[in-house]
PDB file of N, CA and C in Angstrom:
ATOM      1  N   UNK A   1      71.821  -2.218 -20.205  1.00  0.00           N
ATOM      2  CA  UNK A   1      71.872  -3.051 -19.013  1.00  0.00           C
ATOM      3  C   UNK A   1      72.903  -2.494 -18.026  1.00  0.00           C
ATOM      4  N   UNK A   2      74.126  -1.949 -18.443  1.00  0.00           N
ATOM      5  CA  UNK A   2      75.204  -1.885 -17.835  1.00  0.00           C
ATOM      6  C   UNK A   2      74.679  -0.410 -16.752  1.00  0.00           C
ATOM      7  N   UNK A   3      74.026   0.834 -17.349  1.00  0.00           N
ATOM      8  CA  UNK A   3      73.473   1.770 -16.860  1.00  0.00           C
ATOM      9  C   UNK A   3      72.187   1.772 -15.952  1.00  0.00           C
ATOM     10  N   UNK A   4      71.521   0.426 -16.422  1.00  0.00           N
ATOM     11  CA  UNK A   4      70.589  -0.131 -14.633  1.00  0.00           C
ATOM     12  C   UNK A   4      71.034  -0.341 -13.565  1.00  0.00           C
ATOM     13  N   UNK A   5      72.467  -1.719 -14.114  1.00  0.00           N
ATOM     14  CA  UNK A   5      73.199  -1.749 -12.537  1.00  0.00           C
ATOM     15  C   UNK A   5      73.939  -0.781 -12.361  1.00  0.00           C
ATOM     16  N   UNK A   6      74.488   0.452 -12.871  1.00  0.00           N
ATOM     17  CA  UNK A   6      74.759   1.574 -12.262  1.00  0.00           C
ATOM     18  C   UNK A   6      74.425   2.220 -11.225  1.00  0.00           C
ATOM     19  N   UNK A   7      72.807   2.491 -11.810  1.00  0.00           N
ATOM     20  CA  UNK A   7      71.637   3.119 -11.135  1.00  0.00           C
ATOM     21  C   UNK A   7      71.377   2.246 -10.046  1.00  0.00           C
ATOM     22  N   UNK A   8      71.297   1.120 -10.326  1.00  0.00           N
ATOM     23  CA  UNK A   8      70.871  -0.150  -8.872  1.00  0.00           C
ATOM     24  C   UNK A   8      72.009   0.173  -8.157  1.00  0.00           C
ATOM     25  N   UNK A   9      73.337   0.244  -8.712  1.00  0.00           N
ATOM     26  CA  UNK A   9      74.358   0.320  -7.268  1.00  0.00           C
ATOM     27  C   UNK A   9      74.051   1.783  -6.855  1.00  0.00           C
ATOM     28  N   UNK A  10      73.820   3.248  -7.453  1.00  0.00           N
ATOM     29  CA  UNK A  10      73.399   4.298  -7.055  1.00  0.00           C
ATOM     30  C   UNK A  10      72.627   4.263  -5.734  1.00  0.00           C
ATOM     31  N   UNK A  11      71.295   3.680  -6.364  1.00  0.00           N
ATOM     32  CA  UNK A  11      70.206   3.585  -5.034  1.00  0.00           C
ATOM     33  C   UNK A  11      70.526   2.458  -3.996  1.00  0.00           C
ATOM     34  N   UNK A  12      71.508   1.216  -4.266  1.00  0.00           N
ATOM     35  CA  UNK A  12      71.939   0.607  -3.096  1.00  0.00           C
ATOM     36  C   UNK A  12      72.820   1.769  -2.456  1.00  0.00           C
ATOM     37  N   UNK A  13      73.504   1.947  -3.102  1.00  0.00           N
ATOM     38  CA  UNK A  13      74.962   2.884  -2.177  1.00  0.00           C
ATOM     39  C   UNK A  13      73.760   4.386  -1.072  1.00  0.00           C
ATOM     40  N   UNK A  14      72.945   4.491  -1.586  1.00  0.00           N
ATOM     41  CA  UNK A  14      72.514   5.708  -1.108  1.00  0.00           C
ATOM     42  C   UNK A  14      71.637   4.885   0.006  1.00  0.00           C
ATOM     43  N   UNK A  15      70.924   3.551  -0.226  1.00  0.00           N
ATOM     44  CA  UNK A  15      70.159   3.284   0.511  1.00  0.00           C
ATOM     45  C   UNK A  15      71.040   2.701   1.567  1.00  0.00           C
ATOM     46  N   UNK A  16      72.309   2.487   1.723  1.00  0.00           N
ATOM     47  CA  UNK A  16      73.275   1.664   2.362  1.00  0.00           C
ATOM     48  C   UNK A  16      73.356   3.169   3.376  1.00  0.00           C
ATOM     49  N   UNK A  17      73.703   4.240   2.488  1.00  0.00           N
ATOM     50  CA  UNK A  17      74.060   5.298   3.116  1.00  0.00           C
ATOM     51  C   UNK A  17      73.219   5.664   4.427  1.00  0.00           C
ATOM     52  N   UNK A  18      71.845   6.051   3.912  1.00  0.00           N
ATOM     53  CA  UNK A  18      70.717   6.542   4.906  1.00  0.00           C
ATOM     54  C   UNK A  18      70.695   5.345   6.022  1.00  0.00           C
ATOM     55  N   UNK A  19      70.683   3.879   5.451  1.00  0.00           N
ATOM     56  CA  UNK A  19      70.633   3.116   6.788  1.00  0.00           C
ATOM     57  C   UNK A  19      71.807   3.424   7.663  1.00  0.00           C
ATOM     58  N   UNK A  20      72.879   3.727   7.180  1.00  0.00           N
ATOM     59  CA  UNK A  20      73.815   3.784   8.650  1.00  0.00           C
ATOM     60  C   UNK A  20      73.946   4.651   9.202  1.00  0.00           C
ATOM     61  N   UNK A  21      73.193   6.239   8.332  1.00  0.00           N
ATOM     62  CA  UNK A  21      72.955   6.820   8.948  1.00  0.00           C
ATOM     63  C   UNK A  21      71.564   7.088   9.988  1.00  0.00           C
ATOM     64  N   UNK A  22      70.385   6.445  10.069  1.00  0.00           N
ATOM     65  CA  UNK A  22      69.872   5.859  11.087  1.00  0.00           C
ATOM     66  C   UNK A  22      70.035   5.372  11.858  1.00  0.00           C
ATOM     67  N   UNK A  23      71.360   4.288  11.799  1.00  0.00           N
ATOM     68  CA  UNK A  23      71.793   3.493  12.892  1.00  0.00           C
ATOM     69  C   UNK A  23      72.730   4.709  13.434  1.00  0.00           C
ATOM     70  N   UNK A  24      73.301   5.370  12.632  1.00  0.00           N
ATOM     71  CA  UNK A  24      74.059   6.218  13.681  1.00  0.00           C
ATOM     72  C   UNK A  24      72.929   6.983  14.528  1.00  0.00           C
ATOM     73  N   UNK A  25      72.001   7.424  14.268  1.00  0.00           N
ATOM     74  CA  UNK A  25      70.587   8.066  15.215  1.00  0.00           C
ATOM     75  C   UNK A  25      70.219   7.115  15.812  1.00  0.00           C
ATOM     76  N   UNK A  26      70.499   5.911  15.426  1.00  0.00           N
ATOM     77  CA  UNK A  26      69.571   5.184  16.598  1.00  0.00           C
ATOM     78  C   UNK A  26      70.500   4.857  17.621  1.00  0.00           C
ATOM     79  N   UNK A  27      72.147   4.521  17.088  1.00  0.00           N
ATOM     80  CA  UNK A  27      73.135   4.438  18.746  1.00  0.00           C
ATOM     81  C   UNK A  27      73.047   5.326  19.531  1.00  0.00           C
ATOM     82  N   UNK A  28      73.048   7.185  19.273  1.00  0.00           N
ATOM     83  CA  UNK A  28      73.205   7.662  19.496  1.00  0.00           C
ATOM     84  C   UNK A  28      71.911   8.077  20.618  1.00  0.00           C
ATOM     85  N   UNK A  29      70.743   7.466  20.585  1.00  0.00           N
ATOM     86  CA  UNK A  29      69.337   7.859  20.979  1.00  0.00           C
ATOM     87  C   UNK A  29      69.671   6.826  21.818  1.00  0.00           C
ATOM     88  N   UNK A  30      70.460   5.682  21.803  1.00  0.00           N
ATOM     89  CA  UNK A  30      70.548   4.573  22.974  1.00  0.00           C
ATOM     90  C   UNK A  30      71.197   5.333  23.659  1.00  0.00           C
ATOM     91  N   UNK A  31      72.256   5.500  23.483  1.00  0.00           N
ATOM     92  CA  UNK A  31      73.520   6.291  24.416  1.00  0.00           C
ATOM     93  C   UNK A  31      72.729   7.244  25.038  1.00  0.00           C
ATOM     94  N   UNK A  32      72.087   8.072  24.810  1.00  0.00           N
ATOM     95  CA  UNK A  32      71.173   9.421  25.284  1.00  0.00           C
ATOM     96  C   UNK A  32      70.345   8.266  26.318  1.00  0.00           C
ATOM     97  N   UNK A  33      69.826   7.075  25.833  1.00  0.00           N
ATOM     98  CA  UNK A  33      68.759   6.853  27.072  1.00  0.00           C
ATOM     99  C   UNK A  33      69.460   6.220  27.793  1.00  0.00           C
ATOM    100  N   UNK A  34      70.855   5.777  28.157  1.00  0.00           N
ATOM    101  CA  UNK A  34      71.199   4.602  28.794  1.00  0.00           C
ATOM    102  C   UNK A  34      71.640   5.657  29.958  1.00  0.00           C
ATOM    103  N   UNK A  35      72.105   6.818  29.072  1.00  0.00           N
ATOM    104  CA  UNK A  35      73.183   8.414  29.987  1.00  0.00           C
ATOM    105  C   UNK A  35      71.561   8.375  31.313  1.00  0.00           C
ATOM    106  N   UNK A  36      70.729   8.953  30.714  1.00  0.00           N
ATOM    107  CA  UNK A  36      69.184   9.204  31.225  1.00  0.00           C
ATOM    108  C   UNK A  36      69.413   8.225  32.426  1.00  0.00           C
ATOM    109  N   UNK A  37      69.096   7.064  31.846  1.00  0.00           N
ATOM    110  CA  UNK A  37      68.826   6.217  32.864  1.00  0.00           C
ATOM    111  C   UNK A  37      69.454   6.287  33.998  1.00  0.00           C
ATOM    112  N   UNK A  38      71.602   6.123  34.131  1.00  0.00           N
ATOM    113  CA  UNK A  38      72.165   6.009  34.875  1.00  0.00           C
ATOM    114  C   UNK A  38      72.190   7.454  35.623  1.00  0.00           C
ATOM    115  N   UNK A  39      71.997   8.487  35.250  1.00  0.00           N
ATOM    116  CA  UNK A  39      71.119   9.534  35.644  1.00  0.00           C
ATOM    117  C   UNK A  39      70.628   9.579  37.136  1.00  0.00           C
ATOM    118  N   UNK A  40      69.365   8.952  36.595  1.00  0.00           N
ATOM    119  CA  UNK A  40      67.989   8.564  37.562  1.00  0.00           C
ATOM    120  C   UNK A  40      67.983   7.726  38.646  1.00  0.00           C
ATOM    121  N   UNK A  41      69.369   6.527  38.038  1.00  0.00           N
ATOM    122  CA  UNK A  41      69.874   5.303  39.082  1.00  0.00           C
ATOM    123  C   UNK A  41      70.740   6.064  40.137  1.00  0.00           C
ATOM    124  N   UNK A  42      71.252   7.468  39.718  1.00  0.00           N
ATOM    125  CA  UNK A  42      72.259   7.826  40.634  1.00  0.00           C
ATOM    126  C   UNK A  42      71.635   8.859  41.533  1.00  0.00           C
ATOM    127  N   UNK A  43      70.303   9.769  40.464  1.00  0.00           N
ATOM    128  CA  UNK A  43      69.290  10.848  41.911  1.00  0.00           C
ATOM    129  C   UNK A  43      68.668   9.384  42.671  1.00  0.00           C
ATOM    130  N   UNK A  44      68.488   8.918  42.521  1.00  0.00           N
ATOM    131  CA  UNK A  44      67.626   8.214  43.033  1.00  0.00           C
ATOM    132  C   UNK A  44      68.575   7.597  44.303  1.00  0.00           C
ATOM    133  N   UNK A  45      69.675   7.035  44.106  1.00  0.00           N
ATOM    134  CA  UNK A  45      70.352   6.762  45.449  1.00  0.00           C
ATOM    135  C   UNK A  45      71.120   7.725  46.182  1.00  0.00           C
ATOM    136  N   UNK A  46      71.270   8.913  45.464  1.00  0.00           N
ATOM    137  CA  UNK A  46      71.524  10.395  46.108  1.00  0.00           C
ATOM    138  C   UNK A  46      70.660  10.665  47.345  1.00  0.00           C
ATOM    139  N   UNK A  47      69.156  10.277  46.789  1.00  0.00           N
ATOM    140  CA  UNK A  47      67.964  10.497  47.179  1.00  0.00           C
ATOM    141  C   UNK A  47      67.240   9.597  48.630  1.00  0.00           C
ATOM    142  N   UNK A  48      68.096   8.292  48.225  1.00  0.00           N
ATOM    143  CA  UNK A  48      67.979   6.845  49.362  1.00  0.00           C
ATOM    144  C   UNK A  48      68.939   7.554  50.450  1.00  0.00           C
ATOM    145  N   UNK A  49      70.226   8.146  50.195  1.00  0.00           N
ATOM    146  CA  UNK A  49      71.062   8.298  51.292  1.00  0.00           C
ATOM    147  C   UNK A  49      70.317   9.743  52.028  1.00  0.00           C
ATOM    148  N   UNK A  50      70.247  10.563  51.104  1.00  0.00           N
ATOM    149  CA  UNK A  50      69.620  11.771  51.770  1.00  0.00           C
ATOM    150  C   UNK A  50      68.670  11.176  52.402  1.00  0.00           C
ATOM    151  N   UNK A  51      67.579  10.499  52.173  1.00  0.00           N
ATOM    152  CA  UNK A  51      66.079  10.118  53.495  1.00  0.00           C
ATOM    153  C   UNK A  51      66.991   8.870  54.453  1.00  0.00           C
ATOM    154  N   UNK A  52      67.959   8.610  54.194  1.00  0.00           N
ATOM    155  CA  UNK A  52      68.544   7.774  55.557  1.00  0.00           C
ATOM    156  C   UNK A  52      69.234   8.576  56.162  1.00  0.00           C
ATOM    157  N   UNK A  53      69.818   9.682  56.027  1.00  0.00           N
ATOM    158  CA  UNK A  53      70.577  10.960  56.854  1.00  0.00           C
ATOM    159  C   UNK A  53      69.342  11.868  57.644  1.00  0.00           C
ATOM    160  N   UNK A  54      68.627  11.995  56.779  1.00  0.00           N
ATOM    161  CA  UNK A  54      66.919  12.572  57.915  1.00  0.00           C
ATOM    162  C   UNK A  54      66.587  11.596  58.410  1.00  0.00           C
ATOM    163  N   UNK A  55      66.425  10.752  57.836  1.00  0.00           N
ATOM    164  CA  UNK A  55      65.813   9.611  59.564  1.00  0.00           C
ATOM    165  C   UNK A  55      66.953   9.340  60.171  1.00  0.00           C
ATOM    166  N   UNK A  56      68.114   9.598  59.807  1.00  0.00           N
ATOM    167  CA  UNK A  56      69.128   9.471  61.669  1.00  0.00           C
ATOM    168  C   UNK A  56      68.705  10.961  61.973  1.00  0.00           C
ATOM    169  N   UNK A  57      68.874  12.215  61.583  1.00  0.00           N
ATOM    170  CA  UNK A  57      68.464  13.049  61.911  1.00  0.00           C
ATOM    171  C   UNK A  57      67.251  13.389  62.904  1.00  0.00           C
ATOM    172  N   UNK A  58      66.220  12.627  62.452  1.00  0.00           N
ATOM    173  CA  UNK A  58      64.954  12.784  63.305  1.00  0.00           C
ATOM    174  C   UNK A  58      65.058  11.658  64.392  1.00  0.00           C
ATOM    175  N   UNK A  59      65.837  10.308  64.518  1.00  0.00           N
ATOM    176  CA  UNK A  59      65.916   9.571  65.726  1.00  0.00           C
ATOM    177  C   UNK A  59      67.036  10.252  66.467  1.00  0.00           C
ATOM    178  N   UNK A  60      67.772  11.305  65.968  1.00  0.00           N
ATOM    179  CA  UNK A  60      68.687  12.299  66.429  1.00  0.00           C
ATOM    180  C   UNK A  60      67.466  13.148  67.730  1.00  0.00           C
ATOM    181  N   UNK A  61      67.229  13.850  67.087  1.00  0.00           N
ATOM    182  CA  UNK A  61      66.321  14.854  67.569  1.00  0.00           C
ATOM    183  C   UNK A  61      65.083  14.423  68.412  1.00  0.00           C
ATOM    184  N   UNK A  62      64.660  13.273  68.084  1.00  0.00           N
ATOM    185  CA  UNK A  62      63.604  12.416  69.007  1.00  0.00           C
ATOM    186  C   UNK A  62      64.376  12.320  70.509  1.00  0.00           C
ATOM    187  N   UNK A  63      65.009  11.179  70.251  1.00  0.00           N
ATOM    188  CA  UNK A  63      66.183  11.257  71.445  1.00  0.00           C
ATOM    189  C   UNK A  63      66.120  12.496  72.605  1.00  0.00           C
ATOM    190  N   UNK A  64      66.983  13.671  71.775  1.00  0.00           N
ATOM    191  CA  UNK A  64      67.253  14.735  72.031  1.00  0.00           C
ATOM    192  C   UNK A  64      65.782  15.534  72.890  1.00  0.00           C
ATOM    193  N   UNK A  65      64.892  15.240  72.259  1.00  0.00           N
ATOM    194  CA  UNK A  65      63.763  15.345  72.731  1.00  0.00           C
ATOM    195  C   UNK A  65      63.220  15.114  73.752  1.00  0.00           C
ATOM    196  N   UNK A  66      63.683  14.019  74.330  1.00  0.00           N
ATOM    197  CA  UNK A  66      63.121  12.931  75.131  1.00  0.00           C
ATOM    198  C   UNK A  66      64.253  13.287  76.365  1.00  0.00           C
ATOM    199  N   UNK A  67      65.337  13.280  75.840  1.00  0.00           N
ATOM    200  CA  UNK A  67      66.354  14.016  77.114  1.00  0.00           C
ATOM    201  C   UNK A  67      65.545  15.530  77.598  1.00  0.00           C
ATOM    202  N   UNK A  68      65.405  16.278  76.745  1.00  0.00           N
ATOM    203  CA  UNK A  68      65.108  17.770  77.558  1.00  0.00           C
ATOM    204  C   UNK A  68      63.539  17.626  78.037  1.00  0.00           C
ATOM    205  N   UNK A  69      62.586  16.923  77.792  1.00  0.00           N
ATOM    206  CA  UNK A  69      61.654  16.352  78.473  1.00  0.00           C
ATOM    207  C   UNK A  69      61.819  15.637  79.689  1.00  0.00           C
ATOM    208  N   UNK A  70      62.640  14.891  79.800  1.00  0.00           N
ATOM    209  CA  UNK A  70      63.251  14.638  81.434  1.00  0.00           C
ATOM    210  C   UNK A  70      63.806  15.471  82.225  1.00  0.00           C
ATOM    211  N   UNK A  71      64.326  16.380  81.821  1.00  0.00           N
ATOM    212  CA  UNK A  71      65.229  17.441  82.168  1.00  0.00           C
ATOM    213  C   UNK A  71      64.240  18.430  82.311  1.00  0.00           C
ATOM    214  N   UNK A  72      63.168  18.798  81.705  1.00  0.00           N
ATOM    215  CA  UNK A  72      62.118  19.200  81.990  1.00  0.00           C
ATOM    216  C   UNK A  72      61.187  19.061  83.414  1.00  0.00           C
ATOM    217  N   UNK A  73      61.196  17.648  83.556  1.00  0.00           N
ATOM    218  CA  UNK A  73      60.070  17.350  84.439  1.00  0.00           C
ATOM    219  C   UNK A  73      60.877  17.306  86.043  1.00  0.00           C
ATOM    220  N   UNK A  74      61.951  16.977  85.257  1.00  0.00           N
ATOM    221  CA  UNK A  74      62.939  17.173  86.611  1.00  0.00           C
ATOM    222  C   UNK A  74      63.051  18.285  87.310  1.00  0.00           C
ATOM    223  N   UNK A  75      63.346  19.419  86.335  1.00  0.00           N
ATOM    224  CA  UNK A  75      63.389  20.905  86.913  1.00  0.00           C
ATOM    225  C   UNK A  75      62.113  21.075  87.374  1.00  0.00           C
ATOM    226  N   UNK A  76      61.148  20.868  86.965  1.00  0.00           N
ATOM    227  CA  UNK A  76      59.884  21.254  87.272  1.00  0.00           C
ATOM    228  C   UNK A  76      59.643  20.749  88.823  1.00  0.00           C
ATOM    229  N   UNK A  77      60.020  18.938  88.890  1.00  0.00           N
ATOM    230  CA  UNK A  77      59.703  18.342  90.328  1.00  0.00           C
ATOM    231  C   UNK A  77      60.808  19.079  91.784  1.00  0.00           C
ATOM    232  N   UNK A  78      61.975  19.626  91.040  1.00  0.00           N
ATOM    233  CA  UNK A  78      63.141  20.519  92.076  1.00  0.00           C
ATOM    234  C   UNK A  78      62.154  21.537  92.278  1.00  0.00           C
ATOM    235  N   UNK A  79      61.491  22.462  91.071  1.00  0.00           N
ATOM    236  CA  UNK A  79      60.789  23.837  92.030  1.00  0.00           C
ATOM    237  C   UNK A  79      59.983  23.631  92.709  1.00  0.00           C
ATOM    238  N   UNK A  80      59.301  22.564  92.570  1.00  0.00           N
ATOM    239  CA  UNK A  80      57.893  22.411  93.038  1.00  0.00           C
ATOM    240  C   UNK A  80      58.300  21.807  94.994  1.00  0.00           C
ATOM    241  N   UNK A  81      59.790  21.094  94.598  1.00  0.00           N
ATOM    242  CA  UNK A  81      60.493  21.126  96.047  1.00  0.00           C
ATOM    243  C   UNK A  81      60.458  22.353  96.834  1.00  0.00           C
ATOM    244  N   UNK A  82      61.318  23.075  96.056  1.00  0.00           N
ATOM    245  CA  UNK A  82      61.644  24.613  96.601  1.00  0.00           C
ATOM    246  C   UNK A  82      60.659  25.273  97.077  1.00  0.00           C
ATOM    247  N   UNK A  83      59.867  25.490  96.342  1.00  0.00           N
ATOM    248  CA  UNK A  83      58.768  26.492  96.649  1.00  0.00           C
ATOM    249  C   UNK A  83      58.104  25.577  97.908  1.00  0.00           C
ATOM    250  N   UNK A  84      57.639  24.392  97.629  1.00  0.00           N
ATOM    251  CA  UNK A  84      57.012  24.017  99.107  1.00  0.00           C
ATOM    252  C   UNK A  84      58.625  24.110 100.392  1.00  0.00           C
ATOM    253  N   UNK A  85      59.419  23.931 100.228  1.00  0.00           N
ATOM    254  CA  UNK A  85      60.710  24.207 100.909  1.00  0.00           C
ATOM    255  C   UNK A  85      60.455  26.099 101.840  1.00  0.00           C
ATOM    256  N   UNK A  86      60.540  26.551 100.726  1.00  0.00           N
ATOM    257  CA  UNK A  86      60.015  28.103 101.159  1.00  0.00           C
ATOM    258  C   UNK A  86      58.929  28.296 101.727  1.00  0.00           C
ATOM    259  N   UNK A  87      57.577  28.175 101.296  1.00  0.00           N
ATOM    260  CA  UNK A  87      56.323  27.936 101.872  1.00  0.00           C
ATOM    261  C   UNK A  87      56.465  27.524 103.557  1.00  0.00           C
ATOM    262  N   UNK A  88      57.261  26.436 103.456  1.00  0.00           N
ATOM    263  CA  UNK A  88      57.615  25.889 105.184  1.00  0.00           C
ATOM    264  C   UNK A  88      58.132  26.546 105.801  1.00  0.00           C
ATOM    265  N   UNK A  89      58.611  27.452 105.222  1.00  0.00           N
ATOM    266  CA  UNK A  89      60.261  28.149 106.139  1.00  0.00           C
ATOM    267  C   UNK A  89      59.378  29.277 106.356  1.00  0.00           C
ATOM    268  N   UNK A  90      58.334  30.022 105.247  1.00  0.00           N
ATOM    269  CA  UNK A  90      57.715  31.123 105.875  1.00  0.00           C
ATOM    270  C   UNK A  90      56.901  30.816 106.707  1.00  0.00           C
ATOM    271  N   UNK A  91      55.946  30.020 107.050  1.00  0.00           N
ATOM    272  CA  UNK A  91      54.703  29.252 107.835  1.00  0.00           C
ATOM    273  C   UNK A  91      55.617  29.222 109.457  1.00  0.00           C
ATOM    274  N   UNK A  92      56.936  29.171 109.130  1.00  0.00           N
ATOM    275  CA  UNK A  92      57.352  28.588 110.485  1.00  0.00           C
ATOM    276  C   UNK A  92      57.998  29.555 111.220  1.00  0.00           C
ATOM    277  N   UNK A  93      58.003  30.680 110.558  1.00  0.00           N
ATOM    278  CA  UNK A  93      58.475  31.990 110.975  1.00  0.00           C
ATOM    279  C   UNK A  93      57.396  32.701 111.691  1.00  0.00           C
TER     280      UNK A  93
END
């Protein structure tokens, strides 16, 4: 009898063993996914600020756009002065 519960505490002690060593694989597989996760939480708002720095960027450049398009049509309406300005001045010569 005395050499069963031996053997019974044997295979408890070993089966005690392997479970904590599972639980040590299984904290360790949490820790790995929780790392992962906060990871993904942090490209990901890396990722929110980067597309809010291009869209000021592009209402940057829209803008910017919209100025040298005036500045455009402006220069354009001064030559279109000039040249009829000149046109007159030769006609009247």
């Amino acid at each position: 009898f005395f050499a069963e519960i031996v053997e019974f505490q044997k295979i408890v002690g070993s089966l005690i063993e392997l479970v904590d060593q599972l639980a040590k694989a299984a904290e360790s597989e949490k820790m790995k996914a929780i790392g992962a996760r906060n990871l993904l939480k942090s490209i990901a708002k890396q990722r929110e600020a980067q597309e809010q720095q291009l869209q000021a960027l592009i209402a940057e450049k829209k803008v910017q756009l919209e100025r040298y398009q005036i500045e455009y049509e402006t220069l354009c309406k001064i030559e279109a002065d000039q040249n009829e300005f000149i046109d007159q001045f030769i006609f009247q010569k």
